[in-house]
Protein backbone atom coordinates (compact mmCIF):
# COMPACT_ATOMS: atom_id res chain seq x y z
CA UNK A 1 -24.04 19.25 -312.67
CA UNK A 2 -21.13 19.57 -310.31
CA UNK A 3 -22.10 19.88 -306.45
CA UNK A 4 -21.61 23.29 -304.87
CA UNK A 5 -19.36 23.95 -302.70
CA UNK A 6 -20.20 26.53 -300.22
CA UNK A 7 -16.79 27.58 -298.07
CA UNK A 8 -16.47 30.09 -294.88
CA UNK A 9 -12.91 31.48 -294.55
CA UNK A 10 -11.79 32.59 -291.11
CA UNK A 11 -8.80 35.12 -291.55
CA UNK A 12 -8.07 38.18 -289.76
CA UNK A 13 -5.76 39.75 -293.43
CA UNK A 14 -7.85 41.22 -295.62
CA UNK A 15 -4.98 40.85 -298.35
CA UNK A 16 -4.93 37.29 -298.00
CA UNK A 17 -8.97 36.96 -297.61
CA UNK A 18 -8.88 38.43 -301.13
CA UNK A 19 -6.55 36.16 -302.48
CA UNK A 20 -8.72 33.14 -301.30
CA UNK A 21 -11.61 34.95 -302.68
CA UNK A 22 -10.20 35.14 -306.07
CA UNK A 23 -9.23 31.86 -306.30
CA UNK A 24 -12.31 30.52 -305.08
CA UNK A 25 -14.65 32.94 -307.39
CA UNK A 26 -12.71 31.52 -310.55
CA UNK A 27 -14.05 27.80 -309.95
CA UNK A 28 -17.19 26.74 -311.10
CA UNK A 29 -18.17 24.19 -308.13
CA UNK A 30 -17.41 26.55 -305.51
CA UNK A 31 -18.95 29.46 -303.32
CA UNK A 32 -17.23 31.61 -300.69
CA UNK A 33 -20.61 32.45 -299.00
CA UNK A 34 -18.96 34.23 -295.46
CA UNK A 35 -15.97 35.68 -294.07
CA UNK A 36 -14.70 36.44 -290.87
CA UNK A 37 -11.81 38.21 -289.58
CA UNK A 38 -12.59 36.74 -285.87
CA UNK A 39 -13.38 32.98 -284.46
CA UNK A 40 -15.92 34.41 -282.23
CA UNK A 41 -17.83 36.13 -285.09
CA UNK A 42 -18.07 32.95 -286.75
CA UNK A 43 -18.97 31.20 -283.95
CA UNK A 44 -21.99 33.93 -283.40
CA UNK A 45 -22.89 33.15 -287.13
CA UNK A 46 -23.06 29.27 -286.93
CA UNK A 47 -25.36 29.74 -283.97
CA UNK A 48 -27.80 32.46 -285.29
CA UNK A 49 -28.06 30.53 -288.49
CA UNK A 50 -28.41 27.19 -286.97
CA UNK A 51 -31.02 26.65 -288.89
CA UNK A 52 -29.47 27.10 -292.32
CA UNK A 53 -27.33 25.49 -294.36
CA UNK A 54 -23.61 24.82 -293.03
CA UNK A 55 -20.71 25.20 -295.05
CA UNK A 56 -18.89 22.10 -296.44
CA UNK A 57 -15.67 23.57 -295.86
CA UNK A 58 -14.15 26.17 -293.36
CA UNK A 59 -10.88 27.53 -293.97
CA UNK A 60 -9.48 27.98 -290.42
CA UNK A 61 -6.38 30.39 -289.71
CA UNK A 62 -4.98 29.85 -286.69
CA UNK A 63 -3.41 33.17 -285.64
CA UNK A 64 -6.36 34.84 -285.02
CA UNK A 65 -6.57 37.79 -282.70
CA UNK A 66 -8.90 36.83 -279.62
CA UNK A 67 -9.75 33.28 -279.78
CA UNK A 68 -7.07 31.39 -281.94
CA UNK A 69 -7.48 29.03 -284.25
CA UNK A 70 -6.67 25.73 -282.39
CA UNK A 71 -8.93 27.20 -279.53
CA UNK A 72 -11.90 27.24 -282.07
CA UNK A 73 -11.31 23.89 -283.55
CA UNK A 74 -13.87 22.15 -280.93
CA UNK A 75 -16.71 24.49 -280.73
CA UNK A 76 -16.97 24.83 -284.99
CA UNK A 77 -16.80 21.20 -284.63
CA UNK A 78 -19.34 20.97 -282.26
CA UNK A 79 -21.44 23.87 -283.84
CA UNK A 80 -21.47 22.55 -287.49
CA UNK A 81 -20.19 18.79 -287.66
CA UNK A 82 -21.11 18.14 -290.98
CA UNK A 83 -18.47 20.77 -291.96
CA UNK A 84 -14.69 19.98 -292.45
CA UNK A 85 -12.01 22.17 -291.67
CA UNK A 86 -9.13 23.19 -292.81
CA UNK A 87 -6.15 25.05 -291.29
CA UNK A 88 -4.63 27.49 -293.99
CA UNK A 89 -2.34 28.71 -292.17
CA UNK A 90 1.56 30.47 -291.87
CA UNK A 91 2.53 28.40 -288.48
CA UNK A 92 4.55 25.07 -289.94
CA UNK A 93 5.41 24.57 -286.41
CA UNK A 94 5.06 20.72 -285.36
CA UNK A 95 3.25 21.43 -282.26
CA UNK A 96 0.33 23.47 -283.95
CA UNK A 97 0.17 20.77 -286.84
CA UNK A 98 0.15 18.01 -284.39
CA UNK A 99 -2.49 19.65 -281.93
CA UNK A 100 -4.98 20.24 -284.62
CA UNK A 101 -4.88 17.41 -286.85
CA UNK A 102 -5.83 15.30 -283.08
CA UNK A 103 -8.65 17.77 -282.44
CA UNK A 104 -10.07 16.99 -285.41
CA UNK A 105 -9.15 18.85 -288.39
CA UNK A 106 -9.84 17.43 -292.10
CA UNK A 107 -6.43 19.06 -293.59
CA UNK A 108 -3.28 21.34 -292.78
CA UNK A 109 -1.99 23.39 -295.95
CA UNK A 110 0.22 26.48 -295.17
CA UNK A 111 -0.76 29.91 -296.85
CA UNK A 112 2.68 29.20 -298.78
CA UNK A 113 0.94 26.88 -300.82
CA UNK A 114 -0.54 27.58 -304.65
CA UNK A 115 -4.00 28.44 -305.32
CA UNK A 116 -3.96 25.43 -307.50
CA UNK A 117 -2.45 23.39 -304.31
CA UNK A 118 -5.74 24.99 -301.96
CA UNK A 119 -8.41 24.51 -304.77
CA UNK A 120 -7.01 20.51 -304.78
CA UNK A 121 -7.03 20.36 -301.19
CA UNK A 122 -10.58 21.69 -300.95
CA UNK A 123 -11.92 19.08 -303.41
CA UNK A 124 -9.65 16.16 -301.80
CA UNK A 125 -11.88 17.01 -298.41
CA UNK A 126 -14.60 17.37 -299.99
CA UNK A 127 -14.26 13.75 -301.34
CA UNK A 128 -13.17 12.41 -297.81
CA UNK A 129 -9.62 12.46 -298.35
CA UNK A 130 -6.82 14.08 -296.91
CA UNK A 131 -5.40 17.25 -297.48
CA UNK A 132 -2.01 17.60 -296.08
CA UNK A 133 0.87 19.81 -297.22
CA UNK A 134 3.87 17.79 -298.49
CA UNK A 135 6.02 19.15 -295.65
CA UNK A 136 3.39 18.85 -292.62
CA UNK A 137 3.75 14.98 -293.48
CA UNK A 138 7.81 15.51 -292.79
CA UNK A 139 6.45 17.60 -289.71
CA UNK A 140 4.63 14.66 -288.57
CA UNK A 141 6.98 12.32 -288.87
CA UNK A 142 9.96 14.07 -287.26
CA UNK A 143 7.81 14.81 -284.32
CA UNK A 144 5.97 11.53 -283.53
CA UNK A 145 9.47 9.66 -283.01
CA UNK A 146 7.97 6.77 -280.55
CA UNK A 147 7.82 3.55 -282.49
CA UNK A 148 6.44 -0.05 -281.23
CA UNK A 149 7.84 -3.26 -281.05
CA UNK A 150 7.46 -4.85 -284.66
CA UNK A 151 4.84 -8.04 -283.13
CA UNK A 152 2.87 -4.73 -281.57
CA UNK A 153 2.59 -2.96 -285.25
CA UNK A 154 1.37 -6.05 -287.08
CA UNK A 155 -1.66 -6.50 -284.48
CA UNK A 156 -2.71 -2.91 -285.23
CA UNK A 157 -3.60 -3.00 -288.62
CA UNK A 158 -4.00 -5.73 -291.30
CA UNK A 159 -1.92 -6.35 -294.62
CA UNK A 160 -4.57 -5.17 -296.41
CA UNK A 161 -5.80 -1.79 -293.95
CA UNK A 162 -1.82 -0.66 -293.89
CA UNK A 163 -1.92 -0.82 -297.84
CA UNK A 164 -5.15 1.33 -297.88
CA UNK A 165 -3.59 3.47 -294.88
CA UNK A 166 -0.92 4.23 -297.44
CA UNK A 167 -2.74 5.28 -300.22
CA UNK A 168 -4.93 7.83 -297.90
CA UNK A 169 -1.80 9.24 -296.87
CA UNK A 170 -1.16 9.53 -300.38
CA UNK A 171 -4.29 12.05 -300.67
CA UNK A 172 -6.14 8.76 -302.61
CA UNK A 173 -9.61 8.93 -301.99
CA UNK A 174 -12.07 5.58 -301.10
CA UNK A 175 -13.01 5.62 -305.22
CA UNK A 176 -9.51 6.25 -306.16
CA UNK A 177 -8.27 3.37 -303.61
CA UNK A 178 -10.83 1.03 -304.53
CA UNK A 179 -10.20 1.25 -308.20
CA UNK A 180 -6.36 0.97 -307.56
CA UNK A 181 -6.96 -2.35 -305.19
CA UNK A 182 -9.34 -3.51 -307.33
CA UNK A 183 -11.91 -4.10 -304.63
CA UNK A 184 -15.43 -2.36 -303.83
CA UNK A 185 -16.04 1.02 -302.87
CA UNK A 186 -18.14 -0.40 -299.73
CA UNK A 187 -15.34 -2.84 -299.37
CA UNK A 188 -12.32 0.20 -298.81
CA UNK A 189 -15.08 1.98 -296.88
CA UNK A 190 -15.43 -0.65 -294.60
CA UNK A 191 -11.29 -1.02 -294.13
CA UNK A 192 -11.59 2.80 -293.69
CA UNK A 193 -13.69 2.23 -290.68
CA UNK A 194 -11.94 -0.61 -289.02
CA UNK A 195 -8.69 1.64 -289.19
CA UNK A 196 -10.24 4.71 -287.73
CA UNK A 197 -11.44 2.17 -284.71
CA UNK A 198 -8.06 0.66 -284.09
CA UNK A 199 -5.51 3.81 -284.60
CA UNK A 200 -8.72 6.04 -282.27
CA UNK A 201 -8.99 8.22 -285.10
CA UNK A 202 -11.73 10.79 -286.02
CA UNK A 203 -10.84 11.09 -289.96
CA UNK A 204 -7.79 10.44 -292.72
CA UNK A 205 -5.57 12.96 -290.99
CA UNK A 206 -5.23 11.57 -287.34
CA UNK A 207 -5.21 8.38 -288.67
CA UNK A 208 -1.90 9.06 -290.78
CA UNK A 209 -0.86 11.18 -287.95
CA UNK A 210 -1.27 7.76 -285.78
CA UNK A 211 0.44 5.78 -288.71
CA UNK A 212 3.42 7.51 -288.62
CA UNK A 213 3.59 7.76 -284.67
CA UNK A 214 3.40 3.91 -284.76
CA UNK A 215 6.02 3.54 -287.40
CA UNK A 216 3.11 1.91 -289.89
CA UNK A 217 4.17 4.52 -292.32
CA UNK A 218 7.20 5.74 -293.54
CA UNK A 219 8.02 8.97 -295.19
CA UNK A 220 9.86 8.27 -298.90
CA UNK A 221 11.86 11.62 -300.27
């Protein structure tokens, strides 16, 4: 029996909200159990129901009226850190996709994206991968334009942690990786780890974020 997946949108359209909803109510493995038009509401919900259980994924806008998005990003964190988050958002805009992939977001799609594109994204979290839109990847890589000294890059990351840094930014998961490497899941997991440490990264999107700032990876068309 599939694992349920119980999701919190934070949107201030009611249009879209019902879009999301739709999707959402059409898959077997997954529950939108609250919405919120406001970050502050949801914030007052997390804290009065402290004591229940937290959603696996919120689905973070980050035009909000009142508290925005990014602004929130922190305090859900802090509130519910079992919880990922991800930004479904309009704003492509490098900044925004920069600032909250460092403060700690799990994945960036834009609300251009399909329902089929979100529903994969959602599970891809869920399975501690990385959800990131095709284009926020260009985003990322046009922005973060500094680049180290070649000696500097190899003594970040090993052979064998830039190959697995690669296939995360590929939206491979640890199973997927392991199977393609041929090497143990606890093995990958333990790569995982040391590349978090050494790129100062708190999940698979600031550490591609941190890959592509050092010039470790390179976008392919």
């Amino acid at each position: 029996m599939k694992k349920n997946i119980n999701i919190m949108m934070i949107e201030d359209h009611p249009e879209y909200r019902e879009i999301v909803e739709m999707a959402i109510s059409r898959q077997d493995d997954m529950t939108l159990t609250d919405q919120f038009g406001t970050a502050e509401r949801a914030l007052q919900h997390l804290q009065d129901n402290s004591q229940s259980i937290a959603p696996d994924i919120i689905l973070l806008d980050l035009n909000l009226p009142g508290m925005n998005g990014l602004d929130v990003l922190e305090p859900l964190i802090k509130k519910s850190p079992t919880t990922k988050i991800v930004v479904l958002t309009q704003s492509d805009n490098e900044e925004d996709v920069l600032h909250a992939i460092m403060l700690g977001a799990n994945g960036y799609l834009l609300k251009s994206s399909t329902v089929q594109q979100l529903i994969e994204g959602i599970r891809n979290v869920i399975k501690g991968g990385a959800s990131l839109d095709a284009r926020i990847a260009k985003y990322v890589m046009d922005t973060l334009k500094a680049r180290l000294p070649h000696e500097e890059i190899e003594k970040i990351l090993t052979e064998r942690e830039t190959e697995i840094l690669q296939l995360l930014a590929e939206g491979l998961v640890k199973k997927q990786i392991a199977e393609k490497l041929q090497i143990g899941v606890s093995t990958v997991v333990s790569h995982v780890s040391n590349i978090y440490d050494k790129l100062e990264a708190s999940n698979a999107p600031s550490a591609i974020a941190q890959g592509y700032k050092h010039g470790i990876l390179k976008l392919h068309d």
